[in-house]
N, C-alpha and C. Protein backbone atom coordinates (compact mmCIF):
# COMPACT_ATOMS: atom_id res chain seq x y z
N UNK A 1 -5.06 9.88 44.26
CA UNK A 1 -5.41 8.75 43.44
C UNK A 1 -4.85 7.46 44.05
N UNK A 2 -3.41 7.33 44.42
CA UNK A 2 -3.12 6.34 45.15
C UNK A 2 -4.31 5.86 46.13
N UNK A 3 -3.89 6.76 47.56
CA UNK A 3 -5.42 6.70 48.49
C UNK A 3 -6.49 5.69 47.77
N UNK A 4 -7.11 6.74 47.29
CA UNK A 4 -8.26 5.77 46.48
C UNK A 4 -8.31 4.77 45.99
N UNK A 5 -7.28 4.46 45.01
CA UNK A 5 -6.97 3.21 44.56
C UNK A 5 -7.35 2.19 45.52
N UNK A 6 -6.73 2.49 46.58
CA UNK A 6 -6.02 1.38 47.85
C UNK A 6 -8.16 1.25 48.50
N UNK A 7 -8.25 2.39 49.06
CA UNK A 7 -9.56 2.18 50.10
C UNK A 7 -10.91 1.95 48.95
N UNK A 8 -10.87 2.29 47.71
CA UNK A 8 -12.12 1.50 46.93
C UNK A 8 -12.58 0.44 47.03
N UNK A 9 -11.30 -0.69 46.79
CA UNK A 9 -11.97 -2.21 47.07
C UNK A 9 -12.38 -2.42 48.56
N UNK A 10 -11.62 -2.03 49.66
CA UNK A 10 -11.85 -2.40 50.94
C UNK A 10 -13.02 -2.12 50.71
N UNK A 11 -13.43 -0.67 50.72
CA UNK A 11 -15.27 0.00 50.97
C UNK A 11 -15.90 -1.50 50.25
N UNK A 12 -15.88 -1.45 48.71
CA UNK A 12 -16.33 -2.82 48.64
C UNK A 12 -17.18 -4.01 49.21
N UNK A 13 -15.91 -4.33 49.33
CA UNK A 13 -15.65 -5.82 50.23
C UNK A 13 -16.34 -5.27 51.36
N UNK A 14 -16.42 -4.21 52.37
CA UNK A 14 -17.20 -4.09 53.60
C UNK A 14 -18.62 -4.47 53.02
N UNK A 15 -18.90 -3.33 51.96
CA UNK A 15 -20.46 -3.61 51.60
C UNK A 15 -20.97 -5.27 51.29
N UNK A 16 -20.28 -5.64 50.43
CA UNK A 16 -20.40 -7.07 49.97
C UNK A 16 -20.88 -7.69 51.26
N UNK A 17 -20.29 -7.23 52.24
CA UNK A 17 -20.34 -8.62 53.29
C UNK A 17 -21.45 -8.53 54.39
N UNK A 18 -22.43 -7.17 54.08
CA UNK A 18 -23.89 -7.10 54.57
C UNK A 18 -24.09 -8.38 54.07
N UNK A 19 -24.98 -8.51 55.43
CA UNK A 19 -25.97 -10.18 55.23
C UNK A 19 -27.20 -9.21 54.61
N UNK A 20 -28.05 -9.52 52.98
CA UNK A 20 -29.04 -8.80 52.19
C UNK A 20 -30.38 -8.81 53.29
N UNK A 21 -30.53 -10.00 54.23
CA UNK A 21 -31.70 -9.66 54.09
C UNK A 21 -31.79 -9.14 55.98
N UNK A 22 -30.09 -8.17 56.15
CA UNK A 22 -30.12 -7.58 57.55
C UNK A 22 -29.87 -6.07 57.61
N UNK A 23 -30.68 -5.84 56.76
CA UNK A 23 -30.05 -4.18 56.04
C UNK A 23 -30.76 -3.28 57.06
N UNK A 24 -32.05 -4.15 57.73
CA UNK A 24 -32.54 -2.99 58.85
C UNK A 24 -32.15 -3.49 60.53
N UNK A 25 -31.11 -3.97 60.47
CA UNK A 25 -30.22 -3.59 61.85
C UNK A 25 -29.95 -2.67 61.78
N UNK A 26 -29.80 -2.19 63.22
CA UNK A 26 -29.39 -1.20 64.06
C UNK A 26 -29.32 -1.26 65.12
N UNK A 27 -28.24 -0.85 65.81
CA UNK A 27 -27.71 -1.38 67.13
C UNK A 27 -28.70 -0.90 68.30
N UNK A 28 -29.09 0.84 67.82
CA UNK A 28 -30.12 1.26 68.90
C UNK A 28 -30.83 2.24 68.25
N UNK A 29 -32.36 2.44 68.66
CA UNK A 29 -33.04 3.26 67.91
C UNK A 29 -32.44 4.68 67.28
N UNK A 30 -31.16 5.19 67.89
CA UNK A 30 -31.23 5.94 67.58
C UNK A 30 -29.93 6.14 66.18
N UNK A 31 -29.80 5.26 65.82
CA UNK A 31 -28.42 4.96 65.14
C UNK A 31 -29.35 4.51 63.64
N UNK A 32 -28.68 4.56 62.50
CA UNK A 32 -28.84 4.26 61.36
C UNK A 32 -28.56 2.78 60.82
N UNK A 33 -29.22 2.72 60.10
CA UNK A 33 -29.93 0.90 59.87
C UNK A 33 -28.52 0.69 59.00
N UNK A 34 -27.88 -0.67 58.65
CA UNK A 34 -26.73 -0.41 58.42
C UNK A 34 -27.27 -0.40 56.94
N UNK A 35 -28.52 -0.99 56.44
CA UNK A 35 -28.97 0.25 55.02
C UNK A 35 -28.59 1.39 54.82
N UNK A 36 -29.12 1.78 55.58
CA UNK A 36 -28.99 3.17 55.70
C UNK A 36 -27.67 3.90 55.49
N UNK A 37 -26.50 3.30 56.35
CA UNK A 37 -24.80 3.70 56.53
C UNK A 37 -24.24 2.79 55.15
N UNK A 38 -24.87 2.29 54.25
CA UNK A 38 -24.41 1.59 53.19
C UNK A 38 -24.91 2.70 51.85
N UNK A 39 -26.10 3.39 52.43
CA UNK A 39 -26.25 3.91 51.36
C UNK A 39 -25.66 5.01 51.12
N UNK A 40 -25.22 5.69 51.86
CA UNK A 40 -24.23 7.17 52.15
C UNK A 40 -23.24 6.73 51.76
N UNK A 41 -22.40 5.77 50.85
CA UNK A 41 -21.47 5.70 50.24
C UNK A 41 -21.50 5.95 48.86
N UNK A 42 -22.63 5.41 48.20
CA UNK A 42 -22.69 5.96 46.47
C UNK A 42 -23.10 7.41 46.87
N UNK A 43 -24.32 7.67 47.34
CA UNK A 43 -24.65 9.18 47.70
C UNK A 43 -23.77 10.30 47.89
N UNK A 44 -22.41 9.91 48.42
CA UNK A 44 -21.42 11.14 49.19
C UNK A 44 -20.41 11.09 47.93
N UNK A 45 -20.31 10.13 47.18
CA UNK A 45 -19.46 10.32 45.73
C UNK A 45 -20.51 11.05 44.86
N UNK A 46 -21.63 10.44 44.52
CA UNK A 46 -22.65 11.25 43.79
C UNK A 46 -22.28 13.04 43.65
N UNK A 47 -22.16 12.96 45.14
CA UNK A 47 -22.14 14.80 45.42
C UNK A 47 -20.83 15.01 45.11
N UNK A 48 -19.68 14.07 45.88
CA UNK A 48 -18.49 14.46 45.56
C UNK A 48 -18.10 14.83 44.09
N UNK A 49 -18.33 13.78 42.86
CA UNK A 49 -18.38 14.02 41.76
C UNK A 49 -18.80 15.48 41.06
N UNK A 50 -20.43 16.12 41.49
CA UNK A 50 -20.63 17.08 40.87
C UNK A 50 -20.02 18.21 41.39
N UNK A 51 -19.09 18.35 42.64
CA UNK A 51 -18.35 19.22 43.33
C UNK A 51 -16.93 18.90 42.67
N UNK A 52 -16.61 18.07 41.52
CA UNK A 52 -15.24 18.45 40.77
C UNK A 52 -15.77 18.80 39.43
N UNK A 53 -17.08 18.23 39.07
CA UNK A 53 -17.37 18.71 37.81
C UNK A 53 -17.69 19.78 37.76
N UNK A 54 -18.76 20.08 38.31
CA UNK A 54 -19.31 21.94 38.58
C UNK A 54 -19.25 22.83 39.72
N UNK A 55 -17.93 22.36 40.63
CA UNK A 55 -17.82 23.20 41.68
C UNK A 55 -18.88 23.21 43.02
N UNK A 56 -19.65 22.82 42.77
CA UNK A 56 -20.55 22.57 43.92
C UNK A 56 -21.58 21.22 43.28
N UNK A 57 -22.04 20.54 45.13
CA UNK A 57 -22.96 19.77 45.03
C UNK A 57 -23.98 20.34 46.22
N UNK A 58 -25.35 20.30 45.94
CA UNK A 58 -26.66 20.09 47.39
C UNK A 58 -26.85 18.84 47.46
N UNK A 59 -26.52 18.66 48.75
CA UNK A 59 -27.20 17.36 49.41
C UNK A 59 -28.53 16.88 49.71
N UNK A 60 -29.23 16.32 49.53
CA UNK A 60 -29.97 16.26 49.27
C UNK A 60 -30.45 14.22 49.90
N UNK A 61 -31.08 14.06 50.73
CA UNK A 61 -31.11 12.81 51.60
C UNK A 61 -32.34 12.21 50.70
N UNK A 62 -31.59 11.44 49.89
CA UNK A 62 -32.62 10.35 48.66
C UNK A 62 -32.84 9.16 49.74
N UNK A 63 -33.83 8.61 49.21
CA UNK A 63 -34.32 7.09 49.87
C UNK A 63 -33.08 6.59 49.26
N UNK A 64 -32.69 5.53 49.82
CA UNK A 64 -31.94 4.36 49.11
C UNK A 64 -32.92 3.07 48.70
N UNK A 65 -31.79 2.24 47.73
CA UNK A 65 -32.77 1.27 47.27
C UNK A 65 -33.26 0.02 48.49
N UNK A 66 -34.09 -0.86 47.95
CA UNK A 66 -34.00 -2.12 49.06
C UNK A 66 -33.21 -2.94 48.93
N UNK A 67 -32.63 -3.12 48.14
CA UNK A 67 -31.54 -4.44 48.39
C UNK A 67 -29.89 -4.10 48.27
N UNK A 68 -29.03 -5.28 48.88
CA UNK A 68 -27.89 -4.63 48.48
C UNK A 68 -27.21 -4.71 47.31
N UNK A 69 -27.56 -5.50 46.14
CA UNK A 69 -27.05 -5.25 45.17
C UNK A 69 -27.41 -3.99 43.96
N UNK A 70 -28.13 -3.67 44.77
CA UNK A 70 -28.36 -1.98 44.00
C UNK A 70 -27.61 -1.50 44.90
N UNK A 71 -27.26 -1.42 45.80
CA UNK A 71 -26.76 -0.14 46.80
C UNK A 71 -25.07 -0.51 46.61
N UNK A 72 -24.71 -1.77 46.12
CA UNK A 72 -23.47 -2.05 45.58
C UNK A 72 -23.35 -1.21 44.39
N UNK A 73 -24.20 -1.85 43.37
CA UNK A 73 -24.09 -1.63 41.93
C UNK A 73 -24.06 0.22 41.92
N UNK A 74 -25.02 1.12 42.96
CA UNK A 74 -24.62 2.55 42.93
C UNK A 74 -23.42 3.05 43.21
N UNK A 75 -22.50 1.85 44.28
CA UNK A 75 -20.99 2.17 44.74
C UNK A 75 -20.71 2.33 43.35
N UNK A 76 -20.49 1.39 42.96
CA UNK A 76 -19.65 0.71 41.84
C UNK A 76 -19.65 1.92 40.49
N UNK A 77 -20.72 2.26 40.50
CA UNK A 77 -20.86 3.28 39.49
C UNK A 77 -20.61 5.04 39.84
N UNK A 78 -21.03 5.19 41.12
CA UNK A 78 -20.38 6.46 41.37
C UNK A 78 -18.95 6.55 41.74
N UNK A 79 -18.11 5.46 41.88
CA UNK A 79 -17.03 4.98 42.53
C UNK A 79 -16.11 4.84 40.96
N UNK A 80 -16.58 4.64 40.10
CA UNK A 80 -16.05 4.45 38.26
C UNK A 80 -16.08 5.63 37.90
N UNK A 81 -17.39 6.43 38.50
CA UNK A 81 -17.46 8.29 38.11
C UNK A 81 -16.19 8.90 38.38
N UNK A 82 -16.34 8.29 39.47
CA UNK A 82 -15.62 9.79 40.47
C UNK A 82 -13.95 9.27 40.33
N UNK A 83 -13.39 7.81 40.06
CA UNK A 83 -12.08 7.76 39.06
C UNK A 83 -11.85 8.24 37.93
N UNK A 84 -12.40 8.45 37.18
CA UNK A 84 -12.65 8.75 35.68
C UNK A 84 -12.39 10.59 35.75
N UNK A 85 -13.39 11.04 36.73
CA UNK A 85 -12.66 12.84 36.88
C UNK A 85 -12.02 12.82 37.54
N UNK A 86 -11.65 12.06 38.56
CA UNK A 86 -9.91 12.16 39.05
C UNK A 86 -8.80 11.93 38.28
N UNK A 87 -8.83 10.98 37.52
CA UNK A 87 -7.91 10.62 36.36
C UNK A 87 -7.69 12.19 35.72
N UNK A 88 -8.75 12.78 35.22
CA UNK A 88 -8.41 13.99 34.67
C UNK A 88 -8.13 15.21 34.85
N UNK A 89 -8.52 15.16 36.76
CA UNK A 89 -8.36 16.38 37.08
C UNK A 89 -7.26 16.93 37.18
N UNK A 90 -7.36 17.97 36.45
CA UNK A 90 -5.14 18.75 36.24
C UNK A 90 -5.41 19.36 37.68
N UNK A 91 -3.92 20.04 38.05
CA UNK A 91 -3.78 20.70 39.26
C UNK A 91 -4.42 22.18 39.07
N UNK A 92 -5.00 22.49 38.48
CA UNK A 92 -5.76 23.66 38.40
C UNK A 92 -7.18 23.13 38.99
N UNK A 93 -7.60 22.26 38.33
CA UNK A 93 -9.24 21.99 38.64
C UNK A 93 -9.05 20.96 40.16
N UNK A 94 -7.92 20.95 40.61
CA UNK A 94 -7.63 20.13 42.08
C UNK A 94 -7.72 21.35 42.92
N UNK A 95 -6.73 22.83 43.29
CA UNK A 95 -6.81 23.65 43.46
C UNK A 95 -8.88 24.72 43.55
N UNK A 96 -9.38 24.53 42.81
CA UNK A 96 -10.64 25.47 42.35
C UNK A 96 -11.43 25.26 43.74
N UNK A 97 -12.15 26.13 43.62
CA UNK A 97 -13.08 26.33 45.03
C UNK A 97 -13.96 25.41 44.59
N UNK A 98 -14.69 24.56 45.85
CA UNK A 98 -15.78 23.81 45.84
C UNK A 98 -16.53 24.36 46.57
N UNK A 99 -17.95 23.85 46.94
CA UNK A 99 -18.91 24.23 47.95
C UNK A 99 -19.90 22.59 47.84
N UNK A 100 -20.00 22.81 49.37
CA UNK A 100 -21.05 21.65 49.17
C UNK A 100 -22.00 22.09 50.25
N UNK A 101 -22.83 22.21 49.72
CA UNK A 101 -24.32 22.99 50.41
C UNK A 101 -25.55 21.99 51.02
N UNK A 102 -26.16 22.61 51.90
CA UNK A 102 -27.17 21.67 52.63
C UNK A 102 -28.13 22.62 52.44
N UNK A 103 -29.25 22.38 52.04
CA UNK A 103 -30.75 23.33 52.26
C UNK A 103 -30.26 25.02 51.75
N UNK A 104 -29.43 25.14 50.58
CA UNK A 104 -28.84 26.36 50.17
C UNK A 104 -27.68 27.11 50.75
N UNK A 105 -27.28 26.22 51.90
CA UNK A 105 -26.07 26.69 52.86
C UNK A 105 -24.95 26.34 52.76
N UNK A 106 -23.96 26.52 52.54
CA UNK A 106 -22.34 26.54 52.33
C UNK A 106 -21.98 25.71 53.61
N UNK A 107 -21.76 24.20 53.95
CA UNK A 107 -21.24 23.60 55.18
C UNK A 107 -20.44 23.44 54.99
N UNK A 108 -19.62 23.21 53.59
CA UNK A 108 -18.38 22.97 53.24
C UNK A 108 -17.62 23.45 52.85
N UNK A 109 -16.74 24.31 52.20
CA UNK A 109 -16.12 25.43 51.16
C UNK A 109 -14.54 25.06 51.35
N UNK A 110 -13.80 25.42 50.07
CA UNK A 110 -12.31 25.00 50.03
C UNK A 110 -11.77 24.17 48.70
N UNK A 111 -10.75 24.02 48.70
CA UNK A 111 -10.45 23.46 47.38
C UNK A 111 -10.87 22.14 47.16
N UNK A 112 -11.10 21.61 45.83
CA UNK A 112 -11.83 20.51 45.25
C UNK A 112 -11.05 19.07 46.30
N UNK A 113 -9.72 19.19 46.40
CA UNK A 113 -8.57 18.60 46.56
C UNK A 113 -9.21 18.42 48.16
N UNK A 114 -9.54 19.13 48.94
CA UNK A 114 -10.01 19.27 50.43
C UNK A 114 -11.01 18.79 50.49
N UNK A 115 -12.26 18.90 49.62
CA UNK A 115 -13.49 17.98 49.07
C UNK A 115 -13.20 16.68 49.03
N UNK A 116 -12.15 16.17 48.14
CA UNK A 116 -11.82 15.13 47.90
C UNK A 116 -11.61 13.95 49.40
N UNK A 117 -10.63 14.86 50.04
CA UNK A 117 -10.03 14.20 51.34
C UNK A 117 -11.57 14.22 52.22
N UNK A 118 -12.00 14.89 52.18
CA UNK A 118 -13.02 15.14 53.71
C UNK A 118 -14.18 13.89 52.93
N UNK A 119 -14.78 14.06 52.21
CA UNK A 119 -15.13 11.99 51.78
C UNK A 119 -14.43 11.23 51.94
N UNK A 120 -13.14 11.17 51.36
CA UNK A 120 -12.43 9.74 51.57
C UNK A 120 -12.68 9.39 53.42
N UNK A 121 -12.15 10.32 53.80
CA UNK A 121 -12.00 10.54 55.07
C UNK A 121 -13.50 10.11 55.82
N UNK A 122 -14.87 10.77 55.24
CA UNK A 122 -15.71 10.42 56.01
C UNK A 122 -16.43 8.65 55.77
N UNK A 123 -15.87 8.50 53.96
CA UNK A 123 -16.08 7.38 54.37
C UNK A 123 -15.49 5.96 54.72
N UNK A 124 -13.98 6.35 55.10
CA UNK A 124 -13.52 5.36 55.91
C UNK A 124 -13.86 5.60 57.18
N UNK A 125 -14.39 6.56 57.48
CA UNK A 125 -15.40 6.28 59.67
C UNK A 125 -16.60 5.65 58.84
N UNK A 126 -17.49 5.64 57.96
CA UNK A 126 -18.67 4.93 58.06
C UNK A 126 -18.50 3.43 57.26
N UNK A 127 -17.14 3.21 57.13
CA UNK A 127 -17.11 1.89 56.53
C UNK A 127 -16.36 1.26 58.12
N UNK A 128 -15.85 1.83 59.04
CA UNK A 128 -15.41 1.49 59.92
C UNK A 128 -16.91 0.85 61.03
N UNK A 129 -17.88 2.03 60.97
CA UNK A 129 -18.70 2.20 61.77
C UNK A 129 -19.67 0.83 61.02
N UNK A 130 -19.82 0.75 59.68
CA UNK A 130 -20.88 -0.52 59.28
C UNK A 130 -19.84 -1.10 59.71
N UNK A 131 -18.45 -1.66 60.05
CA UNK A 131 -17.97 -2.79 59.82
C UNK A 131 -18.47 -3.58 61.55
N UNK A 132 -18.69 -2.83 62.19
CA UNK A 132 -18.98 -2.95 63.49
C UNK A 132 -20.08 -3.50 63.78
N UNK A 133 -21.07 -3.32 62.49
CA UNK A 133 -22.44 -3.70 62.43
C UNK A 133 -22.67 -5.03 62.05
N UNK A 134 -21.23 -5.40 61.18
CA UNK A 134 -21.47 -6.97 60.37
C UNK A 134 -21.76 -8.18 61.30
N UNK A 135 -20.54 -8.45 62.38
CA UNK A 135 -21.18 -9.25 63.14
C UNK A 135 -22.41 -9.82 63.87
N UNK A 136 -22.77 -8.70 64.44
CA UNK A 136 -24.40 -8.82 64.87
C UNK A 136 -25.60 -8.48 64.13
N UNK A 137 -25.49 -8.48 62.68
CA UNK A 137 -26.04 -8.49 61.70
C UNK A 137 -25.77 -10.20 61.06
N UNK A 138 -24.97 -10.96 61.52
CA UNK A 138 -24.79 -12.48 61.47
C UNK A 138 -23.95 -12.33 60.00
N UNK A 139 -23.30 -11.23 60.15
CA UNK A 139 -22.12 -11.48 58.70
C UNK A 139 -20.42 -11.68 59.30
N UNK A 140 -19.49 -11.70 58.23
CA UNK A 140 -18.57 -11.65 58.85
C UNK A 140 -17.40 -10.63 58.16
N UNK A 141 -16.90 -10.17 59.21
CA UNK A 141 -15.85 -8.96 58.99
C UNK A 141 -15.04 -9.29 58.14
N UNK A 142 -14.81 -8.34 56.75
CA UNK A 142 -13.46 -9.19 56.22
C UNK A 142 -12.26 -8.18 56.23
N UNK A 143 -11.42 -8.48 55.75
CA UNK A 143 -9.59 -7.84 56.21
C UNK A 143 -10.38 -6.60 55.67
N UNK A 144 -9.81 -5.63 57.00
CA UNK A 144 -9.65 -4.10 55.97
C UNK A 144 -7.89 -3.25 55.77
N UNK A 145 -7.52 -3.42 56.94
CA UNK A 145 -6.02 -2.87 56.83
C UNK A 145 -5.31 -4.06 57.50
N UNK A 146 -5.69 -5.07 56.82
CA UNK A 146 -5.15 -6.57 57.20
C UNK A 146 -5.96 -7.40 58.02
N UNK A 147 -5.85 -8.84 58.03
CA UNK A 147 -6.65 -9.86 58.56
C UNK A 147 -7.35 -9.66 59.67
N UNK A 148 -8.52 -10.15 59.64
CA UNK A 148 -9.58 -9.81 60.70
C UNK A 148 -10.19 -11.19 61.34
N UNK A 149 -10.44 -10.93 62.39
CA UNK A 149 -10.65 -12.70 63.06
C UNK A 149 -11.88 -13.22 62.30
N UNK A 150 -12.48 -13.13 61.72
CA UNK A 150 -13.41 -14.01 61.30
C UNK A 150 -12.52 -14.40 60.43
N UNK A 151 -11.52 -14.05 59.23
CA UNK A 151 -10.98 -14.67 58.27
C UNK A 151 -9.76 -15.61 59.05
N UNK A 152 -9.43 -15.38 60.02
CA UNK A 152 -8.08 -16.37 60.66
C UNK A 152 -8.98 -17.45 61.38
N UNK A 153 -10.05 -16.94 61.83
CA UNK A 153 -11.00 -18.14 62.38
C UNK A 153 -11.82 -19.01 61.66
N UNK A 154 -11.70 -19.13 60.26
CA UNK A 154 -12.40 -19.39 59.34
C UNK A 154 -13.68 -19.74 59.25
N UNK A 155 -13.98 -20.72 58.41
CA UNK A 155 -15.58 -21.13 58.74
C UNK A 155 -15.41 -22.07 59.92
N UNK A 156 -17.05 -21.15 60.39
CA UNK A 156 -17.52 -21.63 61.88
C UNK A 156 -18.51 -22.88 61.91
């Protein structure tokens, strides 16, 4: 819960600072539009959530919306979910087996608590990986584990 506490707003603040109408950059065809790496943040709580409520989630690759204040407003709300059953989860339901399945297949398995970490975890690399995208998307980087040169360089 600490953890979380701390990396919620950063994720945030990364999303916030997509320029709206550069959501289909991408550095090279073969890489994901930073739409795209914005939207795998409500999506991977979505799942994370029903993998503390009912022990397992399927993944399942939804369109995302077009703009970013839906793809915020889905943070924001799977991100309120998924505090709300952490707040409650006793050390029994932290402990319980999870599964998180792809196309009926077990890719994931282990305690809820190991679920928990392997999101946080994946999405501080894809808040790392959009943050890389902001610049040449004509946005600007803001502090994530402290000040970042666009904020010491101020307005340009």
């Amino acid at each position: 819960m600490q953890r979380w506490t701390i990396e919620r707003p950063v994720t945030l603040k990364v999303l916030r600072a997509l320029p709206e109408d550069r959501l289909d950059y991408r550095p090279h065809a073969a890489s994901k539009s930073g739409g795209e790496i914005a939207w795998i943040f409500p999506e991977e709580l979505r799942g994370l959530c029903d993998i503390v409520e009912k022990g397992e989630a399927s993944w399942e690759s939804r369109p995302g919306p077009n703009t970013l204040s839906e793809i915020t407003a889905a943070y924001e709300d799977q991100a309120s979910r998924f505090t709300r059953l952490l707040e409650k989860t006793d050390d029994a339901r932290w402990e319980a087996e999870g599964k998180f399945l792809y196309k009926g297949e077990v890719v994931f398995g282990g305690a809820i608590r190991e679920h928990c970490w392997w999101i946080l975890f994946d999405q501080i690399h894809h808040r790392g990986q959009l943050s890389t995208y902001l610049r040449p998307m004509g946005g600007k980087v803001p502090a994530i584990y402290g000040q970042s040169a666009d904020e010491q360089m101020g307005p340009h």
